[in-house]
C-alpha atoms as a PDB file:
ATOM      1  CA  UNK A   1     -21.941 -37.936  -4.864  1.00  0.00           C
ATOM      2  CA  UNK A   2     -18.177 -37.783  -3.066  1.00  0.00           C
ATOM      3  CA  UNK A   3     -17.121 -36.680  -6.039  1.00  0.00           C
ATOM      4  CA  UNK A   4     -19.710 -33.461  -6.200  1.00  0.00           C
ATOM      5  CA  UNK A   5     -18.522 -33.030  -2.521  1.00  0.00           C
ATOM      6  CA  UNK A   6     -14.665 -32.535  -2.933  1.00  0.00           C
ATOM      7  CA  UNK A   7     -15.278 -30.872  -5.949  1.00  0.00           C
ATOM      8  CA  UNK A   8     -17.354 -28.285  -4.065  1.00  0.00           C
ATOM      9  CA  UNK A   9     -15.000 -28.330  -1.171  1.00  0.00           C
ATOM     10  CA  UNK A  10     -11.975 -27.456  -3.726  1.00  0.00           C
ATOM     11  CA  UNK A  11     -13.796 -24.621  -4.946  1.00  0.00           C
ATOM     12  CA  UNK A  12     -15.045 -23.168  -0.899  1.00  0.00           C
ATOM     13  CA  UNK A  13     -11.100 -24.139  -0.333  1.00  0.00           C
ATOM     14  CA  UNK A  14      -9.779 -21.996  -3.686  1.00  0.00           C
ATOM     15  CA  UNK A  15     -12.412 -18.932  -2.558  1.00  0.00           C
ATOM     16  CA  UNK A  16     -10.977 -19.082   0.903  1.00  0.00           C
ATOM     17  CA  UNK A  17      -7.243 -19.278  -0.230  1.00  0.00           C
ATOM     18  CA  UNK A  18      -8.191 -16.233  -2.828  1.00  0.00           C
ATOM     19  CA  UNK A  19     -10.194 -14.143  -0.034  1.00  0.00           C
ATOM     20  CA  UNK A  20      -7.291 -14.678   2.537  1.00  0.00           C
ATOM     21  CA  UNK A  21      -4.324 -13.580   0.217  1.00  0.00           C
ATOM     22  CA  UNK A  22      -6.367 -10.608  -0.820  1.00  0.00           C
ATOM     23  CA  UNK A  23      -4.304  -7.151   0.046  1.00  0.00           C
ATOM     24  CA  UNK A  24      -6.945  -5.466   2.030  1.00  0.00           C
ATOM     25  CA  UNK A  25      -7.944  -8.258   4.092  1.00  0.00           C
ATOM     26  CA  UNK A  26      -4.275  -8.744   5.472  1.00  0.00           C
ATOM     27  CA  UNK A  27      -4.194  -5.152   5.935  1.00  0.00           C
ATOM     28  CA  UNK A  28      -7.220  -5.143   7.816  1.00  0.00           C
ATOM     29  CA  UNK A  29      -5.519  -8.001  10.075  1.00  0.00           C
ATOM     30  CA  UNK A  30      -2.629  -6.438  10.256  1.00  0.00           C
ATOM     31  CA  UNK A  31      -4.388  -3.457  11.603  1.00  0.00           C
ATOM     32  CA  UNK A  32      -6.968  -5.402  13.854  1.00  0.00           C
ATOM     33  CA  UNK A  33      -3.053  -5.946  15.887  1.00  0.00           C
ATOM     34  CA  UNK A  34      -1.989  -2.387  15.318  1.00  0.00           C
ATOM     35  CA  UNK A  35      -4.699  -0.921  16.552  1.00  0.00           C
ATOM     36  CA  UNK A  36      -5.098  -3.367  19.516  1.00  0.00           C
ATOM     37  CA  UNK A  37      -1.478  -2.338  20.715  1.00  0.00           C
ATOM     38  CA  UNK A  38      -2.766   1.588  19.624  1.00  0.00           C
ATOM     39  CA  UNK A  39      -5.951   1.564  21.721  1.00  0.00           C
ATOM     40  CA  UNK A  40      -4.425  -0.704  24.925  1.00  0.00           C
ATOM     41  CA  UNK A  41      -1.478   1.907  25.121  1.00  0.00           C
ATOM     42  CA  UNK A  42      -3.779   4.919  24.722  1.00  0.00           C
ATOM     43  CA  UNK A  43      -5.846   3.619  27.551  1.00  0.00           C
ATOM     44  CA  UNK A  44      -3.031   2.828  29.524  1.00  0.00           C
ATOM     45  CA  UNK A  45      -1.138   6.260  29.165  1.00  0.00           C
ATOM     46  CA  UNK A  46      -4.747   7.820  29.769  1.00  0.00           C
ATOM     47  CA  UNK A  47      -7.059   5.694  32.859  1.00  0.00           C
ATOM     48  CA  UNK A  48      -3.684   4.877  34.765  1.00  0.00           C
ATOM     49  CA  UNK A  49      -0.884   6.829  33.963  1.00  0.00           C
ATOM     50  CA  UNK A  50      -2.898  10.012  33.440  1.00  0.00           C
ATOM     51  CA  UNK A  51      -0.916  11.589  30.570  1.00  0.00           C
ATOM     52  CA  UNK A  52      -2.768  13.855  28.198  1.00  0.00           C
ATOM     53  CA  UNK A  53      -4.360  12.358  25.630  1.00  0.00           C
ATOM     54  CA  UNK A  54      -2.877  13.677  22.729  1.00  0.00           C
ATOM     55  CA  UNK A  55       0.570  12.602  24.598  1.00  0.00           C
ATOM     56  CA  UNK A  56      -0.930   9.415  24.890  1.00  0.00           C
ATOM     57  CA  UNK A  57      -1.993   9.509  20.868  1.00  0.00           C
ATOM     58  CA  UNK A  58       1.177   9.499  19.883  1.00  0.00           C
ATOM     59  CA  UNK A  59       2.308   6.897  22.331  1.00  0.00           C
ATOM     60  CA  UNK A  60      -0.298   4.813  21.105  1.00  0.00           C
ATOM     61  CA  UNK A  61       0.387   5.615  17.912  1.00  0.00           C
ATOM     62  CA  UNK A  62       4.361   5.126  17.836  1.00  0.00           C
ATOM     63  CA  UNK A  63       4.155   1.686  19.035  1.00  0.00           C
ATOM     64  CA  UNK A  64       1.270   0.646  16.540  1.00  0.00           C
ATOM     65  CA  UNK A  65       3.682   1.812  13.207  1.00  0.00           C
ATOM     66  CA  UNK A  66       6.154  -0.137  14.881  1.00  0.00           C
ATOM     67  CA  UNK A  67       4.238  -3.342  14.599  1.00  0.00           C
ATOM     68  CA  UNK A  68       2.656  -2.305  11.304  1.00  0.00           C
ATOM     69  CA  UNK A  69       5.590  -2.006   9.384  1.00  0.00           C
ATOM     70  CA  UNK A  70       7.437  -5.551  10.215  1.00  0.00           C
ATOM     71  CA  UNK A  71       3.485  -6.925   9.521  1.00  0.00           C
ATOM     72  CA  UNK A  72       2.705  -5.059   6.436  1.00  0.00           C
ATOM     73  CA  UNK A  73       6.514  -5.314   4.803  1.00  0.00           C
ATOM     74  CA  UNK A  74       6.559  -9.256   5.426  1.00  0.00           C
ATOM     75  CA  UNK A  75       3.171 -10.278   5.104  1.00  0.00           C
ATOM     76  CA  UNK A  76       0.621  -7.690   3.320  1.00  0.00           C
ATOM     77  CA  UNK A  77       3.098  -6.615   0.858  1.00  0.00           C
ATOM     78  CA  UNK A  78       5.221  -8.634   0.951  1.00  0.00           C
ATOM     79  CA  UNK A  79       8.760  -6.580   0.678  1.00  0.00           C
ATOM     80  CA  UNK A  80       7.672  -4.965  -2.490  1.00  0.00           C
ATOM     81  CA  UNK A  81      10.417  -4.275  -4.767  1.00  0.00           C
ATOM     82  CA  UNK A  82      12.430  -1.661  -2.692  1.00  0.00           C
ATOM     83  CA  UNK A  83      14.884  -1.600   0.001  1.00  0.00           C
ATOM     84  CA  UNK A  84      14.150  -1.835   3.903  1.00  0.00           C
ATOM     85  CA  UNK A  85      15.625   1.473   4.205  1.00  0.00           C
ATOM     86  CA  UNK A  86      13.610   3.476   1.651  1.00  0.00           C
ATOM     87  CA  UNK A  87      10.124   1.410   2.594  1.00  0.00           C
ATOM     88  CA  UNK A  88      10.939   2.881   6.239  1.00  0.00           C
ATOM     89  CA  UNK A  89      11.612   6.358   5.347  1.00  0.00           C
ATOM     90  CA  UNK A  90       8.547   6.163   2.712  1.00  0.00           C
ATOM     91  CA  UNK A  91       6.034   4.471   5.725  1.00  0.00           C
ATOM     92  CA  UNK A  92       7.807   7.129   8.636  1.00  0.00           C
ATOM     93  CA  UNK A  93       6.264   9.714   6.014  1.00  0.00           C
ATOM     94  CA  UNK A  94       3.002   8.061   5.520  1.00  0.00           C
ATOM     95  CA  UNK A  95       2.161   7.550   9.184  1.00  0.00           C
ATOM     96  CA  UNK A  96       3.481  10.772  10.004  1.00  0.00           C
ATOM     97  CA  UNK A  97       1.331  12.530   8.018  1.00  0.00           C
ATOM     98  CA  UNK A  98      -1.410   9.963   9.290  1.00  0.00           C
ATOM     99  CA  UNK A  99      -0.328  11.409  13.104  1.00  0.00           C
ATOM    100  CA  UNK A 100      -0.836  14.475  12.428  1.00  0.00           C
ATOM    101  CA  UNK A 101      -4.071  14.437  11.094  1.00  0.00           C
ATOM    102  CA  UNK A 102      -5.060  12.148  13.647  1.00  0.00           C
ATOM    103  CA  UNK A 103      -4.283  14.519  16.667  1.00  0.00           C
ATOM    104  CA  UNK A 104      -6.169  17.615  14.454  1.00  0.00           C
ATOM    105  CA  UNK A 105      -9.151  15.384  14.362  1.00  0.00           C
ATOM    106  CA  UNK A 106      -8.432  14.056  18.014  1.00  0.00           C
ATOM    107  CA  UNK A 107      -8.466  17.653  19.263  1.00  0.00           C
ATOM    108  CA  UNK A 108     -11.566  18.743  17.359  1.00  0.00           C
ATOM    109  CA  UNK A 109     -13.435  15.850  18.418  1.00  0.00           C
ATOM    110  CA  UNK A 110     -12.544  16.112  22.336  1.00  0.00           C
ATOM    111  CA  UNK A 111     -12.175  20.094  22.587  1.00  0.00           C
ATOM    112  CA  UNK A 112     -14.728  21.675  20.868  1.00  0.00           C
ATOM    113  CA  UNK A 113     -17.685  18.589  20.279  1.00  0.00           C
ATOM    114  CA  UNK A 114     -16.714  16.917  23.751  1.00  0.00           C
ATOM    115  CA  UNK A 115     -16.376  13.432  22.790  1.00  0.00           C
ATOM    116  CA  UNK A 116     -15.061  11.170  25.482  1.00  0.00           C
ATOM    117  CA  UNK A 117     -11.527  10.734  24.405  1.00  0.00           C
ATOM    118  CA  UNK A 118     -11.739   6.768  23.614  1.00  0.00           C
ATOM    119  CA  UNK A 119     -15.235   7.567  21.272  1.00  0.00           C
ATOM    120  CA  UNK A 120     -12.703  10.031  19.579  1.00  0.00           C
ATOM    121  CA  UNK A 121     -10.109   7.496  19.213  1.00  0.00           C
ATOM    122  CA  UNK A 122     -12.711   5.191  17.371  1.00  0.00           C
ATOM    123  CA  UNK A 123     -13.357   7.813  14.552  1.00  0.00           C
ATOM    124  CA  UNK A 124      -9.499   8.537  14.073  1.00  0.00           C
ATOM    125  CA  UNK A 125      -8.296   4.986  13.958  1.00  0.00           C
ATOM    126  CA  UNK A 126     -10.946   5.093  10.844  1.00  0.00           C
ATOM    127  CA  UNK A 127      -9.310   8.128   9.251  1.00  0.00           C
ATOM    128  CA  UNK A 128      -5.394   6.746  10.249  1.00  0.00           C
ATOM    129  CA  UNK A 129      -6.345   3.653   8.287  1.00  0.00           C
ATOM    130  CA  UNK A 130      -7.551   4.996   5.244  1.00  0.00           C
ATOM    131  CA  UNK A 131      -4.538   7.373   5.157  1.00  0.00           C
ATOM    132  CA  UNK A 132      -2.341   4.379   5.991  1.00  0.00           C
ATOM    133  CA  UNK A 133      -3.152   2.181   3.113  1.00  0.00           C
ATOM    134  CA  UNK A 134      -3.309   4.668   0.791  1.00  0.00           C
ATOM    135  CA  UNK A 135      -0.137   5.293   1.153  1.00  0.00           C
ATOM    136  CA  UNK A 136       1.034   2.072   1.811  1.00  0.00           C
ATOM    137  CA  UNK A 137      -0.070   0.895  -1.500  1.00  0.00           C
ATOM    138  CA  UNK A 138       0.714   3.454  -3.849  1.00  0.00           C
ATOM    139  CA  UNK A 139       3.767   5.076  -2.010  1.00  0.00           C
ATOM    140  CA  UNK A 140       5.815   2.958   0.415  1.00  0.00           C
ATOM    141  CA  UNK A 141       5.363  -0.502  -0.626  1.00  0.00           C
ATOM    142  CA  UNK A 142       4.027   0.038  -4.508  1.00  0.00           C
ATOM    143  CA  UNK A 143       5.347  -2.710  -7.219  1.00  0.00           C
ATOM    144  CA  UNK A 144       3.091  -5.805  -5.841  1.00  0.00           C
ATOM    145  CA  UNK A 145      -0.412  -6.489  -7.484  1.00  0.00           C
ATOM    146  CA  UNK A 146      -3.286  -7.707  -5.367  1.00  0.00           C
ATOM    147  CA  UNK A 147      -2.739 -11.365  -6.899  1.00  0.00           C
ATOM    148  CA  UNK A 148       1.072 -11.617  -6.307  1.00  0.00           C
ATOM    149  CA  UNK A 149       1.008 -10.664  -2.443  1.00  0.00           C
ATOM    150  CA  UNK A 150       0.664 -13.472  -0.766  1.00  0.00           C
END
């Protein structure tokens, strides 16, 4: 019966290991942390320093890509096969592009449907992080399979 018992704890222990190295779930950690530092910033420009929200967006914003890319580069993707200095140009691009649609979707959302401006912030972080790995994956840090990054 021991035996049964590590043998069946090897296999919950080789389904963790697998489920933990998986791309998407490190992203998703990874972004759980970006958009922690996103949200807290965004607050804190908004309920205490009273800057405009969409000035506060890309505060937010900025210092969530900044934590993203040291995150994603060593740990999700694991360096991919290309330079620092390309991946950063490539993932500047990427969340760029994810900014800007962001504060389109921010605006709509707060100026013409009058959603409270952290309800708003909720929908775009979804629409930044589909963007984001998109991109991530098949632009800035392409070369890496699911099974090789970890």
């Amino acid at each position: 019966m021991k035996e049964v018992k590590v043998s069946s704890l090897g296999k919950v222990k080789k389904l963790i290991t697998n489920l933990l190295n998986m791309q998407l779930i490190k992203f998703g950690l990874v972004g759980v942390s970006n958009t922690f530092v996103d949200v807290a910033v965004f607050w804190i420009s908004i309920n205490i320093l009273s800057i405009n929200y969409m000035i506060a967006q890309v505060a937010g914003y900025a210092c969530g890509i900044a934590n993203s890319f040291m995150l994603n580069r060593i740990w999700t993707f694991r360096g991919a096969k290309t330079n620092t200095k390309s991946q950063l140009i490539k993932f500047v691009t990427i969340n760029l592009i994810s900014l800007s649609t962001t504060l389109i979707a921010l605006r709509i959302l707060v100026d013409y449907f009058e959603i409270y401006e952290m309800i708003a912030k909720l929908f775009v972080i979804v629409i930044s992080q589909t963007v984001n790995f998109l991109g991530y994956k098949l632009w800035v840090f392409k070369g890496k399979k699911i099974d090789e990054a970890y």
